[in-house]
Structures are given as structure tokens and as C-alpha cells.
C-alpha atoms as a PDB file:
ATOM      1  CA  UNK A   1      37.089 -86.448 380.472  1.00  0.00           C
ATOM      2  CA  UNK A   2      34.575 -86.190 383.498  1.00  0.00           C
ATOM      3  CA  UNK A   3      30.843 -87.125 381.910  1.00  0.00           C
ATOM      4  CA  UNK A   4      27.726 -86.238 383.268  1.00  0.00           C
ATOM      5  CA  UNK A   5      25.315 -88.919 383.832  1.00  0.00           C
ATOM      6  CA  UNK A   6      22.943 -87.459 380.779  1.00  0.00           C
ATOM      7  CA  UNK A   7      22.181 -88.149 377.158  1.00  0.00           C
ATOM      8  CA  UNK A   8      24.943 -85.559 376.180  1.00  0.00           C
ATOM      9  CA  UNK A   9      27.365 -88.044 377.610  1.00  0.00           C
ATOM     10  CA  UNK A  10      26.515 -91.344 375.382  1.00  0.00           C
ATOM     11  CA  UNK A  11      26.438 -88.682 372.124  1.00  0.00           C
ATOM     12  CA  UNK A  12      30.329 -87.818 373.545  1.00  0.00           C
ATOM     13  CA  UNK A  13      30.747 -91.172 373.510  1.00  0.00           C
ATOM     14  CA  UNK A  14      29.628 -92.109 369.882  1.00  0.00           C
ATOM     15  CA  UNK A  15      31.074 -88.806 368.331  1.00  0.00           C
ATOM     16  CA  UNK A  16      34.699 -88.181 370.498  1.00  0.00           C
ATOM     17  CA  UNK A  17      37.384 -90.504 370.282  1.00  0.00           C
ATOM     18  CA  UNK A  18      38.750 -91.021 373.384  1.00  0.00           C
ATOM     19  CA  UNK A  19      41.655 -92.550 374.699  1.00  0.00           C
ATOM     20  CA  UNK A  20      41.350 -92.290 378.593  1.00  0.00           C
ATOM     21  CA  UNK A  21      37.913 -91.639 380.839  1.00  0.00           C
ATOM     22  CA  UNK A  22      37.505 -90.916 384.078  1.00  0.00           C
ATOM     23  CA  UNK A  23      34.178 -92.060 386.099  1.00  0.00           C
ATOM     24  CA  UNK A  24      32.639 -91.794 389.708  1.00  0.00           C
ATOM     25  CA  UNK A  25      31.134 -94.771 390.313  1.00  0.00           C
ATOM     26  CA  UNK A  26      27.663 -93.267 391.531  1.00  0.00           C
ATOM     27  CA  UNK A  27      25.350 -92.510 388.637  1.00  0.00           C
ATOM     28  CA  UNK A  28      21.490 -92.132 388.127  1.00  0.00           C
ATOM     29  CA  UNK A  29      19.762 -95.037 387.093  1.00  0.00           C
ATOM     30  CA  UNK A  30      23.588 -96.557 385.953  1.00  0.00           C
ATOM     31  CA  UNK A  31      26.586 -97.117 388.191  1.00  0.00           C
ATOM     32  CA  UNK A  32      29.965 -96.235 386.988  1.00  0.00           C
ATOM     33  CA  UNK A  33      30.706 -99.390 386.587  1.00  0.00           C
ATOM     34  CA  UNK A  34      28.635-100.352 384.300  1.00  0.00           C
ATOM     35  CA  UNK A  35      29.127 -97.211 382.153  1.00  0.00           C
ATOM     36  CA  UNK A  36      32.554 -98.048 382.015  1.00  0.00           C
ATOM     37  CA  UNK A  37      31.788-101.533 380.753  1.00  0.00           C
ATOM     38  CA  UNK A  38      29.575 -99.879 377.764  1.00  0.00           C
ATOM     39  CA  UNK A  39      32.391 -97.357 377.190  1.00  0.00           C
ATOM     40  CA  UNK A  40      35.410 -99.985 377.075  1.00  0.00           C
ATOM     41  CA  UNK A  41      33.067-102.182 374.093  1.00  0.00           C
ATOM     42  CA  UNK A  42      32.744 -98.782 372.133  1.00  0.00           C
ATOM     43  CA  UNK A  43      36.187 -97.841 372.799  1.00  0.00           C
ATOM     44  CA  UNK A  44      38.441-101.018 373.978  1.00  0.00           C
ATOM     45  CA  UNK A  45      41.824 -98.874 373.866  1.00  0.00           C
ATOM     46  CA  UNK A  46      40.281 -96.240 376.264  1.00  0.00           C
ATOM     47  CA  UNK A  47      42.194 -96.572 379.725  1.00  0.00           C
ATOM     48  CA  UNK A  48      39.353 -96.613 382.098  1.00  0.00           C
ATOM     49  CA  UNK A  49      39.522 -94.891 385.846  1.00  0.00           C
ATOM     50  CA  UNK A  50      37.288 -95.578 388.382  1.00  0.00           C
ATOM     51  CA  UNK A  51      36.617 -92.473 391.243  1.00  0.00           C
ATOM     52  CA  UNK A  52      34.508 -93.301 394.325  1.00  0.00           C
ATOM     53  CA  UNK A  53      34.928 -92.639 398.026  1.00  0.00           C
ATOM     54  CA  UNK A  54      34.044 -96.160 398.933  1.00  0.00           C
ATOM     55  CA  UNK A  55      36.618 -98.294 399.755  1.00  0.00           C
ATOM     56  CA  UNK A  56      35.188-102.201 399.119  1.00  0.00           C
ATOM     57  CA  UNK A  57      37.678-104.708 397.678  1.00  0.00           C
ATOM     58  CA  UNK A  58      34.212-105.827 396.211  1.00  0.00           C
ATOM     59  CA  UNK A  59      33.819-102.603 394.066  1.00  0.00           C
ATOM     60  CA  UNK A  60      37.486-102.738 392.817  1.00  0.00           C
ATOM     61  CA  UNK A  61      36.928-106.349 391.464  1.00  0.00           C
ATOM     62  CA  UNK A  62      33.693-105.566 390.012  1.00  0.00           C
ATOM     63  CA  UNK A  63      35.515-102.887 388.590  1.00  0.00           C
ATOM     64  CA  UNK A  64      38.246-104.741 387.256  1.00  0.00           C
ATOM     65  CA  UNK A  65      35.826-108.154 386.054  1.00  0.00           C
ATOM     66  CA  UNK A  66      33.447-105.637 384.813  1.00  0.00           C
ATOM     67  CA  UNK A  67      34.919-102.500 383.110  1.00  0.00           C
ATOM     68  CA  UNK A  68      38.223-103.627 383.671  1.00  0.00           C
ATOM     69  CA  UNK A  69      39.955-100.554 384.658  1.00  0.00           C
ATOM     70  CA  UNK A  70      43.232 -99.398 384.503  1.00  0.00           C
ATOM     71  CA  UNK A  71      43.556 -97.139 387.749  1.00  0.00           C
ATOM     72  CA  UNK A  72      40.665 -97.252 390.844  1.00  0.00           C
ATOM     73  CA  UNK A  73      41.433 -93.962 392.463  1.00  0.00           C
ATOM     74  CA  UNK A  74      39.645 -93.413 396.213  1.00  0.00           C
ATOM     75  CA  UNK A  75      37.941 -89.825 396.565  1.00  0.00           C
ATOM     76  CA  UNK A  76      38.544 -87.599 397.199  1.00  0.00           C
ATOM     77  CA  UNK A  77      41.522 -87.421 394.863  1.00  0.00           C
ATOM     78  CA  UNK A  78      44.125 -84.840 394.972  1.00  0.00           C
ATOM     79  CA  UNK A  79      44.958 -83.014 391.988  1.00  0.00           C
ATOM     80  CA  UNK A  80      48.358 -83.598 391.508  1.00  0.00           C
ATOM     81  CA  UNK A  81      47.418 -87.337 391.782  1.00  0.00           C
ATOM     82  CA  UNK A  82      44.616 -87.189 389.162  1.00  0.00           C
ATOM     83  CA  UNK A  83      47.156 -85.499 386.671  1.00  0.00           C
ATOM     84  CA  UNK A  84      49.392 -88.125 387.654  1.00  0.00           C
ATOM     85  CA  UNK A  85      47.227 -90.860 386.665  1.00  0.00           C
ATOM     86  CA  UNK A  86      45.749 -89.054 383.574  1.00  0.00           C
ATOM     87  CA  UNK A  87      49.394 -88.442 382.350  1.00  0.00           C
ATOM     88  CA  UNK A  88      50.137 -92.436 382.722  1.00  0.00           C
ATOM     89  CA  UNK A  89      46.812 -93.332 380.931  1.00  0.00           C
ATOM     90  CA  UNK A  90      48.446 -90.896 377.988  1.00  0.00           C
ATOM     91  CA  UNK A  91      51.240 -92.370 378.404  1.00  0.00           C
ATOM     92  CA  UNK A  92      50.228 -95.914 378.186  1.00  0.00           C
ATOM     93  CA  UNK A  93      48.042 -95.287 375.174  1.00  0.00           C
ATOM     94  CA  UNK A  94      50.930 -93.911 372.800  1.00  0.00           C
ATOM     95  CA  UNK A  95      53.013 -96.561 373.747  1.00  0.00           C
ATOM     96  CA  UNK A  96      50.024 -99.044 372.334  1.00  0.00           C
ATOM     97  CA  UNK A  97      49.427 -97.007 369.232  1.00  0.00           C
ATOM     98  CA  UNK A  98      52.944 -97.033 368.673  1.00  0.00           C
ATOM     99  CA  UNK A  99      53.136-101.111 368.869  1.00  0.00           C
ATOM    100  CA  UNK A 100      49.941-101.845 366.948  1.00  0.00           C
ATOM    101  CA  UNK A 101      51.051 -99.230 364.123  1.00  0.00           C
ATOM    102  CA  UNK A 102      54.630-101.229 364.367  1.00  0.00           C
ATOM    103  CA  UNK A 103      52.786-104.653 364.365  1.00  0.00           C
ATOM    104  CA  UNK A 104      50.563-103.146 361.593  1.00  0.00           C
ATOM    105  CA  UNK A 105      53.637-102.350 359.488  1.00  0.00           C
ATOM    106  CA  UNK A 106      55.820-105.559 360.350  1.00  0.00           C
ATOM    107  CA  UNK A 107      52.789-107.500 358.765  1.00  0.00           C
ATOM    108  CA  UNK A 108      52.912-105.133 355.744  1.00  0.00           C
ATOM    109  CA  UNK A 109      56.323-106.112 355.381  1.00  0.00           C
ATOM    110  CA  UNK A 110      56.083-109.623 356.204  1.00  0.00           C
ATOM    111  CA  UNK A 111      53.260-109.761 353.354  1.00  0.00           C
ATOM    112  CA  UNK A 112      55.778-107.798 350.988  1.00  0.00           C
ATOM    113  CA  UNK A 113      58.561-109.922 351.745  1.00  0.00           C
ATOM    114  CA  UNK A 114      56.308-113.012 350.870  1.00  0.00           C
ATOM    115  CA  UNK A 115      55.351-111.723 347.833  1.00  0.00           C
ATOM    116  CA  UNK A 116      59.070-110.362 346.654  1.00  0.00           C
ATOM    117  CA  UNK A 117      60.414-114.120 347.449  1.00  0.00           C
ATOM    118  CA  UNK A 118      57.729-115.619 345.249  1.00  0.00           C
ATOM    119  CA  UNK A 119      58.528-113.680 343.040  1.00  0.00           C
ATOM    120  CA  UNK A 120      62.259-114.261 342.968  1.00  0.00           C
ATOM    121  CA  UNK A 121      61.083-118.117 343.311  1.00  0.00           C
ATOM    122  CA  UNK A 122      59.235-117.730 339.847  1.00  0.00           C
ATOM    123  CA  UNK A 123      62.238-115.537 338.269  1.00  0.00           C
ATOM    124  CA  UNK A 124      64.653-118.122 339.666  1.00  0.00           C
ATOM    125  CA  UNK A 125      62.334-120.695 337.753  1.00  0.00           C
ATOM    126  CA  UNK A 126      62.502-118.988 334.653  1.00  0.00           C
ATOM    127  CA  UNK A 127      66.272-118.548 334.792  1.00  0.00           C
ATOM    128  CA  UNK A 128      66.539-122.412 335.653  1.00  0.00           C
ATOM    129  CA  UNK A 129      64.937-123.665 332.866  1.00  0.00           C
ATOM    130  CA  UNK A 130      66.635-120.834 330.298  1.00  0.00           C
ATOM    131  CA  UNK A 131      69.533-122.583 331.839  1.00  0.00           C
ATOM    132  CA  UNK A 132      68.440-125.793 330.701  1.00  0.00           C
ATOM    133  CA  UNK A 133      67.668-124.759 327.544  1.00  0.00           C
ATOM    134  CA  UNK A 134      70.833-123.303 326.977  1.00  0.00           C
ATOM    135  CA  UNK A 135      72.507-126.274 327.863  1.00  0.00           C
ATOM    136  CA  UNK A 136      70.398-128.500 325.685  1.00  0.00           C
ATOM    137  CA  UNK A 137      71.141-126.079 322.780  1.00  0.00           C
ATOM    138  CA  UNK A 138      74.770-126.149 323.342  1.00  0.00           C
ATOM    139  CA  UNK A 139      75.001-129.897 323.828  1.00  0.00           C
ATOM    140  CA  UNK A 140      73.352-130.379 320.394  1.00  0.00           C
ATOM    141  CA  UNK A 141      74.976-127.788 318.471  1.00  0.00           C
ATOM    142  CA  UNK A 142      77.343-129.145 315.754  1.00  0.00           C
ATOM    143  CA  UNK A 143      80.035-127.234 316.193  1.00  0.00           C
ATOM    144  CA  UNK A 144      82.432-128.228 318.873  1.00  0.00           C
ATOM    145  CA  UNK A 145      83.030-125.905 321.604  1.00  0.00           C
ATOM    146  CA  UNK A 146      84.884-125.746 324.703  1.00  0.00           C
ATOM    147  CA  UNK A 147      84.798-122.815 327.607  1.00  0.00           C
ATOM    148  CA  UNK A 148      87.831-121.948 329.521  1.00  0.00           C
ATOM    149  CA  UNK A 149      88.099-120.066 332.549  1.00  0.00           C
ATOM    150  CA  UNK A 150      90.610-117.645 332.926  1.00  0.00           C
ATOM    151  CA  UNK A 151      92.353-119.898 335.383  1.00  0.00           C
ATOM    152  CA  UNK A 152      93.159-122.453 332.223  1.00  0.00           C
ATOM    153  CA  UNK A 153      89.869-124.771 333.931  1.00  0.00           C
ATOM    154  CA  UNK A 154      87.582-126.535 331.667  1.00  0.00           C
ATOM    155  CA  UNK A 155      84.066-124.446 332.284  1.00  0.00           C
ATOM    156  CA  UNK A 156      82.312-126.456 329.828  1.00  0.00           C
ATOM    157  CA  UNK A 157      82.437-128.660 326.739  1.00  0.00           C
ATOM    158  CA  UNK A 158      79.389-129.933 324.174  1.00  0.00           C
ATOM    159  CA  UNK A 159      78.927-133.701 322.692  1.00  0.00           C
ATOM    160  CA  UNK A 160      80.666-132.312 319.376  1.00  0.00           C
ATOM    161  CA  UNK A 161      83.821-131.012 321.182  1.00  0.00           C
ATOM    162  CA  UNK A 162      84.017-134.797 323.311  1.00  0.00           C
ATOM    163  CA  UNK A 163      83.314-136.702 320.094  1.00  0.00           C
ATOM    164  CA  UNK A 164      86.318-135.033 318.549  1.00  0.00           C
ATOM    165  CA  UNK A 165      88.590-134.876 321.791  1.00  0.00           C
ATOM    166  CA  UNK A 166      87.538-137.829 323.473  1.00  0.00           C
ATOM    167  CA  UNK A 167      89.856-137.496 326.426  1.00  0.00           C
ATOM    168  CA  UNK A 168      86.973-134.761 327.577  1.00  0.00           C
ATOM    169  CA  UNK A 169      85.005-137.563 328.502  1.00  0.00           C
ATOM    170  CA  UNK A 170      86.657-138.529 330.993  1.00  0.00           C
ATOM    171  CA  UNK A 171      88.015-135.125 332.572  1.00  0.00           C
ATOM    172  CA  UNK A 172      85.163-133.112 334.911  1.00  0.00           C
ATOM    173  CA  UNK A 173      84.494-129.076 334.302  1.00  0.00           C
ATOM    174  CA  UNK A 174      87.371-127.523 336.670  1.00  0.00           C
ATOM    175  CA  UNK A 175      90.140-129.346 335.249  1.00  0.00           C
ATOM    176  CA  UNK A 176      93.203-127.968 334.046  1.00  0.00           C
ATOM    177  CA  UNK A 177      92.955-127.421 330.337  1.00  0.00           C
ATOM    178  CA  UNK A 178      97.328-129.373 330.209  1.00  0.00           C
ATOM    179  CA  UNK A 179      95.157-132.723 331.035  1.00  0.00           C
ATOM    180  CA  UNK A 180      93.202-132.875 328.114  1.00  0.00           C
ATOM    181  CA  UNK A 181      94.170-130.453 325.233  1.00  0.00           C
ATOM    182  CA  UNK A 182      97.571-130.430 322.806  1.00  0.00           C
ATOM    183  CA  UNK A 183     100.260-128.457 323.479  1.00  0.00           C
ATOM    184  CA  UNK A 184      99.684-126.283 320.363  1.00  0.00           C
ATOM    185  CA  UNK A 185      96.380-125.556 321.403  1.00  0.00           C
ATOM    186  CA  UNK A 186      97.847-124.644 325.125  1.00  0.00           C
ATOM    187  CA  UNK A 187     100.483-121.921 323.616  1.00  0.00           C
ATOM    188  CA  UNK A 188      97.801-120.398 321.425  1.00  0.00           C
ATOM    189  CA  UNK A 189      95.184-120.130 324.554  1.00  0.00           C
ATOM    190  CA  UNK A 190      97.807-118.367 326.757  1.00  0.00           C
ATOM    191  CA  UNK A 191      98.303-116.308 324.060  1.00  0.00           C
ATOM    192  CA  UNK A 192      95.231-115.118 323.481  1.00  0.00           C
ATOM    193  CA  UNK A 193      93.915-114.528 326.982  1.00  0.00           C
ATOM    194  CA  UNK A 194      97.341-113.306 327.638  1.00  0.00           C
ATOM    195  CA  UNK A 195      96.798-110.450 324.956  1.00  0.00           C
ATOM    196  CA  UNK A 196      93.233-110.595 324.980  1.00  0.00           C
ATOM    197  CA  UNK A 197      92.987-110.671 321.289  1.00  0.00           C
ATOM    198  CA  UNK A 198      91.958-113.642 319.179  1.00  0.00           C
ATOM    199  CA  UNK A 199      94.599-115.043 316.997  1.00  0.00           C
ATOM    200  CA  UNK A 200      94.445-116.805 313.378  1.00  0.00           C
ATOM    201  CA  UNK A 201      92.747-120.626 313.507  1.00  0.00           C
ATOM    202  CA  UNK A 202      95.607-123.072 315.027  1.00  0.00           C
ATOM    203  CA  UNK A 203      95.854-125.929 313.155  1.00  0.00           C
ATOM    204  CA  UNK A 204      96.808-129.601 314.500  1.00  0.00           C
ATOM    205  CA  UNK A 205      96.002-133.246 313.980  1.00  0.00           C
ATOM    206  CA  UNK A 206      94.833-135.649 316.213  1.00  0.00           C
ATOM    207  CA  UNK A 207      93.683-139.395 315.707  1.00  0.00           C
ATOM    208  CA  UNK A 208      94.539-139.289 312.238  1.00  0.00           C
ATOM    209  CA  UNK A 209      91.876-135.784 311.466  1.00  0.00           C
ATOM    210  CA  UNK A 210      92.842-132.229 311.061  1.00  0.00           C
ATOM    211  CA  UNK A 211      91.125-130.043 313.584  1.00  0.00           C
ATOM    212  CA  UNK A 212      91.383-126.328 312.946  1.00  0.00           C
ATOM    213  CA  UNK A 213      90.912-124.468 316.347  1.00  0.00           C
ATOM    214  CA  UNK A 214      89.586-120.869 316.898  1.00  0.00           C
ATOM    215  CA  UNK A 215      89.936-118.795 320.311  1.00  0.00           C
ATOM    216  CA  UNK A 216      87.638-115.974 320.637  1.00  0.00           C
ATOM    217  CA  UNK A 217      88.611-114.408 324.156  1.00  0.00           C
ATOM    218  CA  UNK A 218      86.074-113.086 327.004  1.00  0.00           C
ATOM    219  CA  UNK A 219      86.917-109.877 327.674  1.00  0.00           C
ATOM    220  CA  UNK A 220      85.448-107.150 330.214  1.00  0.00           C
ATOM    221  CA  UNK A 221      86.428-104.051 331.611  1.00  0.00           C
ATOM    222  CA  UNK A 222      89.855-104.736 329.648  1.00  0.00           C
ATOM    223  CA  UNK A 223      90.644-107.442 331.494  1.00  0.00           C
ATOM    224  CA  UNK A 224      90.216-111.310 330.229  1.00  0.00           C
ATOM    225  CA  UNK A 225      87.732-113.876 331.762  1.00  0.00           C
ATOM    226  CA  UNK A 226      88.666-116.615 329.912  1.00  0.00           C
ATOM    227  CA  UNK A 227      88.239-118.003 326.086  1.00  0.00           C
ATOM    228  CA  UNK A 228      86.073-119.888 324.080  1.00  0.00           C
ATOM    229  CA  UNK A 229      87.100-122.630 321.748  1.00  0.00           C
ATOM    230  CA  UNK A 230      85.544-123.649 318.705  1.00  0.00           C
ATOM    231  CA  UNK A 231      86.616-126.426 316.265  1.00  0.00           C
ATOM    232  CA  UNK A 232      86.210-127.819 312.720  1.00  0.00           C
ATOM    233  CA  UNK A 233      87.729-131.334 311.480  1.00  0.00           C
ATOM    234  CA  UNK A 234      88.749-132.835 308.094  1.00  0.00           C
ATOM    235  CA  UNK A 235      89.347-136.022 307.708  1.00  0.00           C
ATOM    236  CA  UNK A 236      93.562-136.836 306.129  1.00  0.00           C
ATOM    237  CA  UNK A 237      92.632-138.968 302.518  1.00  0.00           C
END
């Protein structure tokens, strides 16, 4: 755009969007300079040319301090180098639309990603202390129970299922089930998992009590997870 040094020129200015301007530097009442100055506060993304036929390093830093110009061009100018120059401007400006619309939408993201990892902080929260809660539940139910993997590894046992085996006190979750549990017991989980069925209570003493075991077995997708033991006791008279 090539203004004319009038009032049609500052109502261009407040009513076109603009996103390069070329200026002489010889105005009425206003250098070029200076109108370049006013035009990069209203529009700071404009790239800003400066045309004059006098050569003065003096002019070019005013130029640059002042209305801080992206091209000084020395008259007169050809036109294959004007469209040259006007092309880069064009150029130039996409190229800083397109980063401030990617910065724009990196922060959107960033902001997203913030809030999507607080809120998998506060589900992770919940599902902690559901966690806990389940554990507390199991540990004071008064049935004895006992998880098994479907490796044959203790998953998990509750205070019931240690007071009545107490060798599970002493044996960590990931052991192998032969360490702490009766042979009859071993033959009925293989069994089970094996078929993926659950079998009739087994039946077996141990310090003097009668414990009748049942083995419910985790399936999914027809194949078998592991098993769940449950037992009851009776005392021998």
C-alpha cells in the first residue's frame, strides 16, 4: 500500500488491516519516518518499508530506531525490486501468523494437558483410596480367603485365612502356593484352574481343625486367571 500524506490515509489505517506498508520518507507536515512509527504501534506485525532517494546512514538508523523497518529501499526503485521486497514482506508475515497461531495452539494444549493430568491425578486418588478400602474390607472380613494367580503365586491372603494357615505369615504375595498350602488343597487348585470349573468343597485337617476349602476359578475370555480360595473350620471334639 502507497498512502497519501492526507486524512484518508490515517482512516486506512484505523479501518484496513494491513500486513506490509510502503512509505517515502518525505511527507507534509510528517516525515515518513515518523508515520511509520505511528503505523507500526497501530499495527506491530505490519512489515514496514522505507522509500527515499537520499542515501544517509543517518536516515536508515532513524529508520530502523524509529519505525523500525524491515526493508530501506533507495529511489528510485525498480519494479521488479519493489515486487521483490513486497513478496518477502508477504512472505515473512505468513510465516509469523503461522508460528503465533502454532504457539497459540501449543498453549491450548499445554493448558489441556494440565488439566487432563489433574484430572487423572484426582481419578488416580480416588482409585487409591477404593484400593485401600478394599483392602481394609478384605483384611477384616471373617471368612478366610486366599487369591491365586494363575501361575500357582500367592496374590493375596486376609487376617482370617493367616489365622487359620499360619505358615501365610511368614510367606510374601508371589510365592509359590507348594510352600504354604497341603497337598490336597494343591491337586484340587490345579484341577480347577486346569478345567476352569469349580469343584465340590475339599476337605482336610490341619492343627487338629477341619477346614473345608472352596475354589471358585477366575475365568475370562475362556481362559483361567487364577482362583480364589475360601475356607470354613470346625473344631475335632
Amino acid at each position: 500500500m502507497l498512502p497519501r500524506a492526507d486524512k484518508r490515509v490515517w482512516k486506512s489505517c484505523k479501518t484496513t488491516k494491513c500486513n506490509s506498508w510502503f512509505q517515502t520518507r518525505s511527507w507534509p507536515g510528517m516525515t515518513g519516518i515518523e508515520f511509520l512509527s505511528t503505523v507500526k504501534k497501530m499495527y506491530p506485525d505490519t512489515f514496514r518499508v522505507l522509500l527515499t532517494g537520499q542515501a544517509d546512514m543517518n536516515i536508515v538508523i532513524e529508520a530502523i530506531n524509529k519505525g523500525e523497518v524491515y526493508r530501506y529501499l533507495n529511489k528510485p526503485v525498480r519494479k521488479e525490486e519493489l515486487m521483490i521486497t513486497f513478496n518477502q514482506c508477504l512472505e515473512h508475515h505468513r510465516v509469523i501468523c503461522e508460528n503465533r497461531d502454532l504457539t497459540h495452539k501449543t498453549m491450548v494444549q499445554n493448558e489441556e494437558l494440565i488439566s487432563l493430568n489433574l484430572r487423572l491425578e484426582e481419578l488416580n486418588n480416588a482409585k487409591a483410596k477404593t484400593l485401600e478400602l478394599s483392602q481394609e474390607i478384605l483384611e477384616r472380613l471373617p471368612v478366610a480367603v486366599i487369591g491365586i494367580t494363575g501361575n500357582r503365586e500367592i496374590a493375596l491372603t486376609n487376617n482370617a485365612a493367616k489365622r487359620i494357615i499360619q505358615s501365610l505369615q511368614m510367606v510374601p504375595p508371589g510365592s509359590d502356593i507348594s510352600e504354604v498350602l497341603p497337598n490336597e488343597i494343591l491337586e484340587a487348585v490345579n484341577l480347577s484352574m486346569s478345567s476352569g470349573s469349580s469343584l465340590d468343597p475339599v476337605r482336610f485337617i490341619w492343627n487338629r481343625t477341619v477346614i473345608r476349602a472352596m475354589i471358585e476359578p477366575l475365568n475370562e475370555n475362556g481362559k483361567t486367571r487364577g482362583c480364589i480360595i475360601a475356607f470354613e473350620t470346625q473344631d475335632i471334639g
